[in-house]
N, C-alpha and C. Protein backbone atom coordinates (compact mmCIF):
# COMPACT_ATOMS: atom_id res chain seq x y z
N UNK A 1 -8.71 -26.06 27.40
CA UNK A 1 -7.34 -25.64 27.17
C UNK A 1 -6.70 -25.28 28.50
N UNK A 2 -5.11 -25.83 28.98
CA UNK A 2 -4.89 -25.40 29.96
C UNK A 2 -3.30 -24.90 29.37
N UNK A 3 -2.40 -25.21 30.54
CA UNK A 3 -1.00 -24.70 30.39
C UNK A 3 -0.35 -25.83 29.78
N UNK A 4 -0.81 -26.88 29.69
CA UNK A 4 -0.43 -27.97 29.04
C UNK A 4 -0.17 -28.18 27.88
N UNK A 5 -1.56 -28.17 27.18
CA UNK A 5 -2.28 -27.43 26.25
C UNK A 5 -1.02 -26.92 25.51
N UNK A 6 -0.95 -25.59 25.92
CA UNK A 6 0.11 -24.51 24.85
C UNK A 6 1.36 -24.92 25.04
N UNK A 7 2.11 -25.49 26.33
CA UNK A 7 3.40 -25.93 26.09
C UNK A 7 3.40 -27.12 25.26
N UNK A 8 2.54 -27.96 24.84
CA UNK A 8 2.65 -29.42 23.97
C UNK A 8 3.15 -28.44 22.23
N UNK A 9 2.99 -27.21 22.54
CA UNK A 9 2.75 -26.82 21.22
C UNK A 9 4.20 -25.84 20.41
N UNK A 10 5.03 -25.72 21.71
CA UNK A 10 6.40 -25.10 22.07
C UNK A 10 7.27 -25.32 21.20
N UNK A 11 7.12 -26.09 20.51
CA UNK A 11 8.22 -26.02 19.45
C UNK A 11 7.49 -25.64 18.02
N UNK A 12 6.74 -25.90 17.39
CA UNK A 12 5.60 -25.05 16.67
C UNK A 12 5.59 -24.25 16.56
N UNK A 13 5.38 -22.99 17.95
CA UNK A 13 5.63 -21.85 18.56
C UNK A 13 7.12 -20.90 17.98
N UNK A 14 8.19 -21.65 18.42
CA UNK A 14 9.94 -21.25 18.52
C UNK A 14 9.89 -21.37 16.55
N UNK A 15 9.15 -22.70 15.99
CA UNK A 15 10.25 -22.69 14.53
C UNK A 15 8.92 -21.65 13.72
N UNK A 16 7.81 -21.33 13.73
CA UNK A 16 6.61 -20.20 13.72
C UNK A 16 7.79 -18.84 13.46
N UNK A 17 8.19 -18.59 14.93
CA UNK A 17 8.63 -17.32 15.10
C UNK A 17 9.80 -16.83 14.41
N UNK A 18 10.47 -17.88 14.61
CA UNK A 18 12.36 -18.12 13.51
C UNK A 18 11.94 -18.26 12.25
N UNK A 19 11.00 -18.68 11.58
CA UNK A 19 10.98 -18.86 10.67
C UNK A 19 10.52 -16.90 10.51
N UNK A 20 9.50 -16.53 10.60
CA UNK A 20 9.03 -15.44 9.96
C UNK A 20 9.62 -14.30 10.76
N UNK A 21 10.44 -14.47 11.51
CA UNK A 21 11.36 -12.81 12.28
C UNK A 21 12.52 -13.19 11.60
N UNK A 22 13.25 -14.61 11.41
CA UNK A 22 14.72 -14.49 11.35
C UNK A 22 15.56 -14.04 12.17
N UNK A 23 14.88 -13.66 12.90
CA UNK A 23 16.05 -13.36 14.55
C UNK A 23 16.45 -14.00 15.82
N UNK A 24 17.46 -13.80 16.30
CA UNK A 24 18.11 -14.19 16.89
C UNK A 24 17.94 -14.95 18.44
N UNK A 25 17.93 -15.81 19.00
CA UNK A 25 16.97 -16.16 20.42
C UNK A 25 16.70 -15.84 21.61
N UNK A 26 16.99 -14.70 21.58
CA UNK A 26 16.77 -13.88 22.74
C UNK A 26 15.50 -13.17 22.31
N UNK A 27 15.47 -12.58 20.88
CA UNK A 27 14.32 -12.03 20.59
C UNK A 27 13.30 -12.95 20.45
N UNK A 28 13.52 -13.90 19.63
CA UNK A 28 12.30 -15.20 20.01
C UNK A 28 11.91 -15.84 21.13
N UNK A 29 12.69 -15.36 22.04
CA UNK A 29 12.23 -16.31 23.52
C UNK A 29 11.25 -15.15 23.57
N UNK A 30 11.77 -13.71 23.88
CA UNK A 30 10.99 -12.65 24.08
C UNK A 30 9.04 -13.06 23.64
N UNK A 31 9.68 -12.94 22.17
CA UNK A 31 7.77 -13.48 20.86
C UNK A 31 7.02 -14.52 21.90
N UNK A 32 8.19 -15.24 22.16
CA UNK A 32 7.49 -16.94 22.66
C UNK A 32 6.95 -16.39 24.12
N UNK A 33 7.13 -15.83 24.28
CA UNK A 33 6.44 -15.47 25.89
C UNK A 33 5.51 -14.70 25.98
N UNK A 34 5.73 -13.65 24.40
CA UNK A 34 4.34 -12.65 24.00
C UNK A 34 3.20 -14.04 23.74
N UNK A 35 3.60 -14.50 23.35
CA UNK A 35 2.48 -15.48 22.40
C UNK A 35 2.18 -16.65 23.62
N UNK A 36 2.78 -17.05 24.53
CA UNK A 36 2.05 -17.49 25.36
C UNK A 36 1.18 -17.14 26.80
N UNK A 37 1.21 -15.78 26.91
CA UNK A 37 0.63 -14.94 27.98
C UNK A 37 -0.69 -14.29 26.50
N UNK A 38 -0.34 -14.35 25.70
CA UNK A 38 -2.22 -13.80 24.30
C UNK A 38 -2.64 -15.08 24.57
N UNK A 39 -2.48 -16.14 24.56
CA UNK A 39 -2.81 -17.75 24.35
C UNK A 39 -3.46 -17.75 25.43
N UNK A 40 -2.90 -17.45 26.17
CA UNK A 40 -3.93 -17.93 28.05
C UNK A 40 -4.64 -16.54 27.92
N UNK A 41 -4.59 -14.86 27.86
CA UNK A 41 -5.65 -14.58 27.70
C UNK A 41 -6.47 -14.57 27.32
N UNK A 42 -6.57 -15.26 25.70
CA UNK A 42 -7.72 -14.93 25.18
C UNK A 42 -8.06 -16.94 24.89
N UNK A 43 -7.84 -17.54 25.89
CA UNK A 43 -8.09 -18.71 26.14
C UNK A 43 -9.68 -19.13 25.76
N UNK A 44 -10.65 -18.13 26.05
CA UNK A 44 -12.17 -18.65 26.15
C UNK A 44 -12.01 -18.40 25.05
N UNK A 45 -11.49 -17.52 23.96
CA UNK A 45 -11.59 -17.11 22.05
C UNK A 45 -11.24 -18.66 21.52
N UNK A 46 -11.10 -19.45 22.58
CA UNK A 46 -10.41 -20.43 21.30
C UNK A 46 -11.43 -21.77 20.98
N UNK A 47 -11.81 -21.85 19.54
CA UNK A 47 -13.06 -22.67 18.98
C UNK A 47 -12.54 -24.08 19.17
N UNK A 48 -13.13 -24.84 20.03
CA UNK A 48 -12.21 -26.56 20.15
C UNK A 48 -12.70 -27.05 18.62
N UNK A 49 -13.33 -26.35 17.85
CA UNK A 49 -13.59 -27.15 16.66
C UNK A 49 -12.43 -27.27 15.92
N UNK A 50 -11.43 -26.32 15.63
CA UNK A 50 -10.15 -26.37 14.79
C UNK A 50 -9.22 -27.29 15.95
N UNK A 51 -8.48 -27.08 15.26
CA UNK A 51 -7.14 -27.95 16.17
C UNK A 51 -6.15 -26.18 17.10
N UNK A 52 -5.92 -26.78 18.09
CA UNK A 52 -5.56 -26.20 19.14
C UNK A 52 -3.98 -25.54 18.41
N UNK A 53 -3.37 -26.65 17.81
CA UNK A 53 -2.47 -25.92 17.25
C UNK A 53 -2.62 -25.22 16.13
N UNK A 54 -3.00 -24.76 15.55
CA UNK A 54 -3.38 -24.25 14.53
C UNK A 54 -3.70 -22.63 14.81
N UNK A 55 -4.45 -22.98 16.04
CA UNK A 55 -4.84 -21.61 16.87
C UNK A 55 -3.64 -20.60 17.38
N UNK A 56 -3.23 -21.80 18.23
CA UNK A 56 -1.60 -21.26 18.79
C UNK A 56 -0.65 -20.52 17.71
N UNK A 57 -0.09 -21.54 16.52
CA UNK A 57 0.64 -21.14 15.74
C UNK A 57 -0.21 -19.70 14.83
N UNK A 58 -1.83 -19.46 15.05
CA UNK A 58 -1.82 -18.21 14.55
C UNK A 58 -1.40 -17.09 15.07
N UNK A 59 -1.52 -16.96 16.41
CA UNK A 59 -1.37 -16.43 17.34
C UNK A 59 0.16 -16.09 17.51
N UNK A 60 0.94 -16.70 17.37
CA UNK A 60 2.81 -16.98 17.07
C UNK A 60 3.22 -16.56 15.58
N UNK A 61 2.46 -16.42 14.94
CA UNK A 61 2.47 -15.79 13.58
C UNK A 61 1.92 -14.39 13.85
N UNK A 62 1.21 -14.03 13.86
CA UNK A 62 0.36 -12.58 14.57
C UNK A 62 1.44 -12.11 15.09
N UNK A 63 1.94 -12.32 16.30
CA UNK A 63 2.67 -11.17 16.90
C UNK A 63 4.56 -11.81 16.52
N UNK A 64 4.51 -12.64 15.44
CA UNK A 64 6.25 -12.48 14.32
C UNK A 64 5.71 -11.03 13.45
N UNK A 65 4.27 -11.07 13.08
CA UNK A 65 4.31 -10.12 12.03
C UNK A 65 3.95 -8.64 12.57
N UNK A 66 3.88 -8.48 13.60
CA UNK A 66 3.50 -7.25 14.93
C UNK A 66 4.89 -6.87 15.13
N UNK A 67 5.89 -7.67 15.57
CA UNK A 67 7.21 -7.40 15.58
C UNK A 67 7.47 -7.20 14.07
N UNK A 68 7.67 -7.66 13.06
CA UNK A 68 8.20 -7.34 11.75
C UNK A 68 8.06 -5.89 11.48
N UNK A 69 6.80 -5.85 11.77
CA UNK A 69 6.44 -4.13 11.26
C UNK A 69 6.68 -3.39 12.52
N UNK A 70 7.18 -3.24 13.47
CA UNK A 70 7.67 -2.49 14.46
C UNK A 70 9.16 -2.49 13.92
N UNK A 71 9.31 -4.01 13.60
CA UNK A 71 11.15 -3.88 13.50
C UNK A 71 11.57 -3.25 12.01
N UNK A 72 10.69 -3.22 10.96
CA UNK A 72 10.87 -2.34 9.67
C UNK A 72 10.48 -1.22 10.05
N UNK A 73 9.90 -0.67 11.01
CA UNK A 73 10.08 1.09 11.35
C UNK A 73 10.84 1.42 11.70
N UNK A 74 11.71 0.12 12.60
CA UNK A 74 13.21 0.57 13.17
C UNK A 74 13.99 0.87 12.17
N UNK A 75 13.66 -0.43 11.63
CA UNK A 75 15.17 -0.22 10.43
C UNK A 75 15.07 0.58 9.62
N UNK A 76 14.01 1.18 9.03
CA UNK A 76 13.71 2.63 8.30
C UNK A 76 14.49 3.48 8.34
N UNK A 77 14.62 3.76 10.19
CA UNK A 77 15.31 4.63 10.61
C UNK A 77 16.68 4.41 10.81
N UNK A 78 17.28 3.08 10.60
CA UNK A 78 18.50 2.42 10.90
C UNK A 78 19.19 3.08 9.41
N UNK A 79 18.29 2.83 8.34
CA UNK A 79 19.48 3.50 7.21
C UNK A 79 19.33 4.75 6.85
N UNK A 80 18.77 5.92 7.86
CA UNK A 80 19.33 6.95 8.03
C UNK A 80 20.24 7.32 8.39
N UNK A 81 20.63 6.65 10.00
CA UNK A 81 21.90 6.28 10.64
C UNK A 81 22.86 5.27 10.19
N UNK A 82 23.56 6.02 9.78
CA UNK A 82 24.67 5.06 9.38
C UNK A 82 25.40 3.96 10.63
N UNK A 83 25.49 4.79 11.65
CA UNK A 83 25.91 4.34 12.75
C UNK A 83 25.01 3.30 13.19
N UNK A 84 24.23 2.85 12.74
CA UNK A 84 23.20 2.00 13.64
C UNK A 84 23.23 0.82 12.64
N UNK A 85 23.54 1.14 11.32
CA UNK A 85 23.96 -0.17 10.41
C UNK A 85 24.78 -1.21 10.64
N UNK A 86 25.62 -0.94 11.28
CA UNK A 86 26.92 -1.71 11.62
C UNK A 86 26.10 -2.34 12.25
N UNK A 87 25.21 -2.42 13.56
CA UNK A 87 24.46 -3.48 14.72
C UNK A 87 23.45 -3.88 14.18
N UNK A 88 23.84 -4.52 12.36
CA UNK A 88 22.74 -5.29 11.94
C UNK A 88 23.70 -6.73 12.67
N UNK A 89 23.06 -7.99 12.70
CA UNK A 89 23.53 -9.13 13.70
C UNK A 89 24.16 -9.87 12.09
N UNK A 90 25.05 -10.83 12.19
CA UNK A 90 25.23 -12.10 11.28
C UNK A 90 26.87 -11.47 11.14
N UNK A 91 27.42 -11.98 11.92
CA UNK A 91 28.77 -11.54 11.91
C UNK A 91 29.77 -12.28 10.73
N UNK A 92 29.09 -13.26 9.90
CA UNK A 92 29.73 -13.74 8.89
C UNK A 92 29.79 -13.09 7.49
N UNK A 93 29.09 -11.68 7.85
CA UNK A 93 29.22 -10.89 6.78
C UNK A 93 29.81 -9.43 6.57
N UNK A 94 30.01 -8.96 5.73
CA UNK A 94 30.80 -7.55 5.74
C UNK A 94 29.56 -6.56 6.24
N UNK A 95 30.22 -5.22 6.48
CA UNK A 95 29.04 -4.56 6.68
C UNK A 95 28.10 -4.26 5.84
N UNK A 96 29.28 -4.00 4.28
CA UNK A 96 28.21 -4.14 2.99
C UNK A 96 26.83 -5.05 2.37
N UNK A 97 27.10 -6.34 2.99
CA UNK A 97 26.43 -7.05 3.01
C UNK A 97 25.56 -7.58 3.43
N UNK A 98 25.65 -7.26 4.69
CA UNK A 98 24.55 -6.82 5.80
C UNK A 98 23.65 -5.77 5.76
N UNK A 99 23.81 -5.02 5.01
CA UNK A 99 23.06 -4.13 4.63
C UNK A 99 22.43 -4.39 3.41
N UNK A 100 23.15 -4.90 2.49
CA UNK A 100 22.21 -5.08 1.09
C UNK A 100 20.82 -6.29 1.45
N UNK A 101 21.15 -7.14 2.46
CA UNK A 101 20.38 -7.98 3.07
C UNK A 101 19.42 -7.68 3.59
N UNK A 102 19.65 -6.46 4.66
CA UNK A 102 18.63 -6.39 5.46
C UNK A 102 17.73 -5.28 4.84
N UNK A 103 18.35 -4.41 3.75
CA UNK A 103 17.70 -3.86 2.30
C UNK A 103 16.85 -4.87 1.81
N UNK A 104 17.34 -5.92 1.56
CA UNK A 104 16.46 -6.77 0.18
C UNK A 104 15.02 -7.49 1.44
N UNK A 105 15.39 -7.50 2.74
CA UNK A 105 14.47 -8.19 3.45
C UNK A 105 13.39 -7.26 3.78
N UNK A 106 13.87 -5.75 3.91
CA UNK A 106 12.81 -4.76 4.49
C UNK A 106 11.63 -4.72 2.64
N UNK A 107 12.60 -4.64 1.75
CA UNK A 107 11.69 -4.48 0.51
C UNK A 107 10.82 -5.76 0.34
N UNK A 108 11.17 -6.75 0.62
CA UNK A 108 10.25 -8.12 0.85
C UNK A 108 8.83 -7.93 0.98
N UNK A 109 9.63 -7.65 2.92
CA UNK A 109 8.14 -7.74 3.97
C UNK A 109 7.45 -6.33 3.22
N UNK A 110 7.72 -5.01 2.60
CA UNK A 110 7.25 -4.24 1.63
C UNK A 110 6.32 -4.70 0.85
N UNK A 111 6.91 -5.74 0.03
CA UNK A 111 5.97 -5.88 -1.20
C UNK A 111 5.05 -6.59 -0.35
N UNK A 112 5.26 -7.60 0.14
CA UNK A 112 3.95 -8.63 0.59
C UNK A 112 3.18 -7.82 1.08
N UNK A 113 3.53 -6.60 2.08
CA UNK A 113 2.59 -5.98 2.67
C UNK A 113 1.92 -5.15 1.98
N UNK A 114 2.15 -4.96 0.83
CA UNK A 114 1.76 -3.79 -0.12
C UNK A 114 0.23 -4.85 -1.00
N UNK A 115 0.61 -5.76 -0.55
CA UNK A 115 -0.50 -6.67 -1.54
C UNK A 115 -2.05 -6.60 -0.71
N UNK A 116 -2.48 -7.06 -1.74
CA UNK A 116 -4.19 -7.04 -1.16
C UNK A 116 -4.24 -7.79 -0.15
N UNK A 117 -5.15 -8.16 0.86
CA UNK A 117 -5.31 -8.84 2.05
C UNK A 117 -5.50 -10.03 1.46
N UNK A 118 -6.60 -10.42 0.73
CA UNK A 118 -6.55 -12.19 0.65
C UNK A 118 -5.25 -12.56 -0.34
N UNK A 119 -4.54 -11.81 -0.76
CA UNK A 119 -3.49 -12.71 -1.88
C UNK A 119 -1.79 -12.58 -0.41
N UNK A 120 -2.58 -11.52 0.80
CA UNK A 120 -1.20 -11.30 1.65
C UNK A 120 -1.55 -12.64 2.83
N UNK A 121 -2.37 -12.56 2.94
CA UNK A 121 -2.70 -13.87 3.58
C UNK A 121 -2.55 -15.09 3.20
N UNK A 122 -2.77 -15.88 1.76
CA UNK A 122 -2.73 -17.06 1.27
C UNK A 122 -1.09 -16.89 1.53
N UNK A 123 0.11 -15.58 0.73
CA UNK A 123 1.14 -15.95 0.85
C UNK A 123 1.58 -16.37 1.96
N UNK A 124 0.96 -15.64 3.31
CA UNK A 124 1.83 -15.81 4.76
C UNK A 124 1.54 -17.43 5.24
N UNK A 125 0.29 -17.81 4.52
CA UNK A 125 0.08 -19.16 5.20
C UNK A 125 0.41 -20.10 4.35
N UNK A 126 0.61 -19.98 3.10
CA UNK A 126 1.27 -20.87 2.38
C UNK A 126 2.80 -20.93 2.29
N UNK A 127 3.67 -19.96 2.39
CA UNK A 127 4.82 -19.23 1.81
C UNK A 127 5.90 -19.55 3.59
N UNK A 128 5.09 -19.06 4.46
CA UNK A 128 5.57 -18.63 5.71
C UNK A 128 5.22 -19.49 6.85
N UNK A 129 3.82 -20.06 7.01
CA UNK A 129 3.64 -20.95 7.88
C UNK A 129 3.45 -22.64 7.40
N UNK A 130 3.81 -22.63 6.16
CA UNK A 130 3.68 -23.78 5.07
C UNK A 130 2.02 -24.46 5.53
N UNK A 131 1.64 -24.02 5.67
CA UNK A 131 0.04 -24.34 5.34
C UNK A 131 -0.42 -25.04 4.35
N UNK A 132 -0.90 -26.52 3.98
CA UNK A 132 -1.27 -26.90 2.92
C UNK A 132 -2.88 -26.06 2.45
N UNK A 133 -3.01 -26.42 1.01
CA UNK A 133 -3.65 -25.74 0.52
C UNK A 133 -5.26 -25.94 0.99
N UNK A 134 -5.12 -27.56 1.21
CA UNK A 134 -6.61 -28.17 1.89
C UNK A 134 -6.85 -27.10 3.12
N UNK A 135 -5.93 -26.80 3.92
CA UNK A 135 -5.92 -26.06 5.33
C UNK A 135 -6.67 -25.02 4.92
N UNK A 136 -5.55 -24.00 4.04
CA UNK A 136 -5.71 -22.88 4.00
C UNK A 136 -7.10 -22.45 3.42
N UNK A 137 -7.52 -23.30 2.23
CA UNK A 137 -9.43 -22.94 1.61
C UNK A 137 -10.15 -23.20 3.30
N UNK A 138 -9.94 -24.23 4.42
CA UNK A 138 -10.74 -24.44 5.50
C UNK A 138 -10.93 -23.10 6.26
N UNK A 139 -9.68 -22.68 5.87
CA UNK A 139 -9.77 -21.47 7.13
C UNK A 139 -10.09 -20.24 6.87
N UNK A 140 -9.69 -20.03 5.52
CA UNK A 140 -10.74 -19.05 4.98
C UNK A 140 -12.07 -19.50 4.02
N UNK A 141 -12.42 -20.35 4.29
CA UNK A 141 -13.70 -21.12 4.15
C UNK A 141 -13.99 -20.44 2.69
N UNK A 142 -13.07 -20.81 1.83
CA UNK A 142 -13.00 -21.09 0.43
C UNK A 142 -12.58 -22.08 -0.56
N UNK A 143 -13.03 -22.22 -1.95
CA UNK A 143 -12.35 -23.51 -2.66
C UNK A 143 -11.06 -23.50 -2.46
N UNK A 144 -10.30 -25.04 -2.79
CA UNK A 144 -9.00 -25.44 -2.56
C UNK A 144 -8.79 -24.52 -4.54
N UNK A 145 -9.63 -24.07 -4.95
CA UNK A 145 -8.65 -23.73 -6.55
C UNK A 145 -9.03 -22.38 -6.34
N UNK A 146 -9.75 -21.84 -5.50
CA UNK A 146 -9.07 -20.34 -5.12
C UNK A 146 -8.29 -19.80 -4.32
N UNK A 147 -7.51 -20.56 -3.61
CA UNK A 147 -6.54 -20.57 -2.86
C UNK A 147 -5.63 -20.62 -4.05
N UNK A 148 -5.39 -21.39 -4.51
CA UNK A 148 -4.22 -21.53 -5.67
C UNK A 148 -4.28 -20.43 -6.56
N UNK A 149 -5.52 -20.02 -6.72
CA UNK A 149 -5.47 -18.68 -7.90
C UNK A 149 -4.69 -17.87 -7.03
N UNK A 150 -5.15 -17.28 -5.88
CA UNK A 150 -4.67 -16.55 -5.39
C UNK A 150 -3.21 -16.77 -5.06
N UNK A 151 -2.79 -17.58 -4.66
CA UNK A 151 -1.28 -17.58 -4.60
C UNK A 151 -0.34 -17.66 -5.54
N UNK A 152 -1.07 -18.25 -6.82
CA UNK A 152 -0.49 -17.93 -7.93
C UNK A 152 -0.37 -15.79 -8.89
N UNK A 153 -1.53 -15.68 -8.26
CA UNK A 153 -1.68 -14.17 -8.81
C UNK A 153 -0.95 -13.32 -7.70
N UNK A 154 -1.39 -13.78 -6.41
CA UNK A 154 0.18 -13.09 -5.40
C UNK A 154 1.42 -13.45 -5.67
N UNK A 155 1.83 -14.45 -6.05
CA UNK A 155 3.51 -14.68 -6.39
C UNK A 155 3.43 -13.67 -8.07
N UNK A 156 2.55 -13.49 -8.75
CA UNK A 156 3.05 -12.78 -10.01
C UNK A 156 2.90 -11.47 -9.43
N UNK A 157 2.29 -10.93 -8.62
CA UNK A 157 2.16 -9.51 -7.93
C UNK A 157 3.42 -9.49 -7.82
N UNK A 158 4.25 -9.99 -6.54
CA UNK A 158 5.39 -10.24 -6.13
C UNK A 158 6.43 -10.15 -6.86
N UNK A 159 6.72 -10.99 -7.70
CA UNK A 159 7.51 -11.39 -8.90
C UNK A 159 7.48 -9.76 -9.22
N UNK A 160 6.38 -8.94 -10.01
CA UNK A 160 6.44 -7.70 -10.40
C UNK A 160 6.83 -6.58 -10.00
N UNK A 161 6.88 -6.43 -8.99
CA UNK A 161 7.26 -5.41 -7.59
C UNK A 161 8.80 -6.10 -6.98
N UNK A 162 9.64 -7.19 -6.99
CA UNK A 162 10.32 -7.62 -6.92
C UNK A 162 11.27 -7.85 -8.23
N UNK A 163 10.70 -7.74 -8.93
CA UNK A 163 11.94 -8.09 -10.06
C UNK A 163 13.07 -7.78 -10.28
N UNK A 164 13.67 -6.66 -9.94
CA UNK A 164 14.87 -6.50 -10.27
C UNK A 164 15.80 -7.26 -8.69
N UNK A 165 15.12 -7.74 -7.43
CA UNK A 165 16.22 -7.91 -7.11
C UNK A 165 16.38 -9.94 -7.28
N UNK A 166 15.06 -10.01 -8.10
CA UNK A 166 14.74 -11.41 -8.76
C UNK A 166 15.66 -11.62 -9.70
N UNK A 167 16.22 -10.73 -10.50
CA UNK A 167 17.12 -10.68 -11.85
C UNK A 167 18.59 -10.59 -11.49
N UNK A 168 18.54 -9.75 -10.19
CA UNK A 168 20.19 -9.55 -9.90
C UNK A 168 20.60 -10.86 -9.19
């Protein structure tokens, strides 16, 4: 693995991070530079048996979801302050709305995180990094129909703990 290596993998990397922060590109250039200075350190960690990208994009997923939960402690504290609501970003919306949003997104990353580890995992790699299902039994070196149980019994977890803003 060299520097080559991880830049072939740069766009992987950027739609990884946008996809699971939803933020804006200054903060993703930021991720993208966390995730390629972990990539070259922990360079000897990486098994040439999987595919190189696969590795990378965990690694670019890891620290979207390191930031998520740093940035839901912020915002915790953001709807205490009223004043700090207004500098939610998406200027095509009212402030009301921006808030019921970034409400319905903090209760999200909530529920998923509230779930057991293997049903929070199948979701992030099925749901978030679109992982096919063949992948996902490889990598947690289980059947392809317990992968599906599980993502089927995590989306009804979900569904349950989510419902009312499923109904509204």
């Amino acid at each position: 693995m060299n520097f080559r290596d991880i830049f072939q993998n740069k766009q992987k990397v950027k739609n990884i991070i946008r996809l699971v922060t939803k933020e804006n590109t200054e903060i993703c250039e930021d991720l993208e530079q966390e995730v390629y200075i972990k990539a070259f350190k922990n360079k000897d960690k990486y098994n040439e048996k999987g595919k190189f990208s696969n590795w990378i994009g965990t690694i670019a997923y890891n620290v979207s979801r390191d930031y998520l939960k740093s940035a839901y402690n912020r915002n915790v504290e953001c709807f205490e302050d009223e004043t700090k609501v207004i500098n939610i970003k998406d200027k095509k919306m009212n402030p009301e709305e921006r808030f019921l949003q970034k409400e319905r997104q903090i209760r999200i990353t909530g529920a998923i995180n509230s779930l057991n580890k293997k049903h929070r995992e199948v979701i992030i790699l099925s749901e978030i990094e679109n992982v096919s299902y063949e992948e996902i039994a490889r990598r947690l070196k289980c059947p392809v129909g317990t992968v599906k149980s599980r993502i089927y019994n995590a989306k009804k977890e979900l569904y349950n703990i989510l419902k009312d803003l499923i109904e509204n």
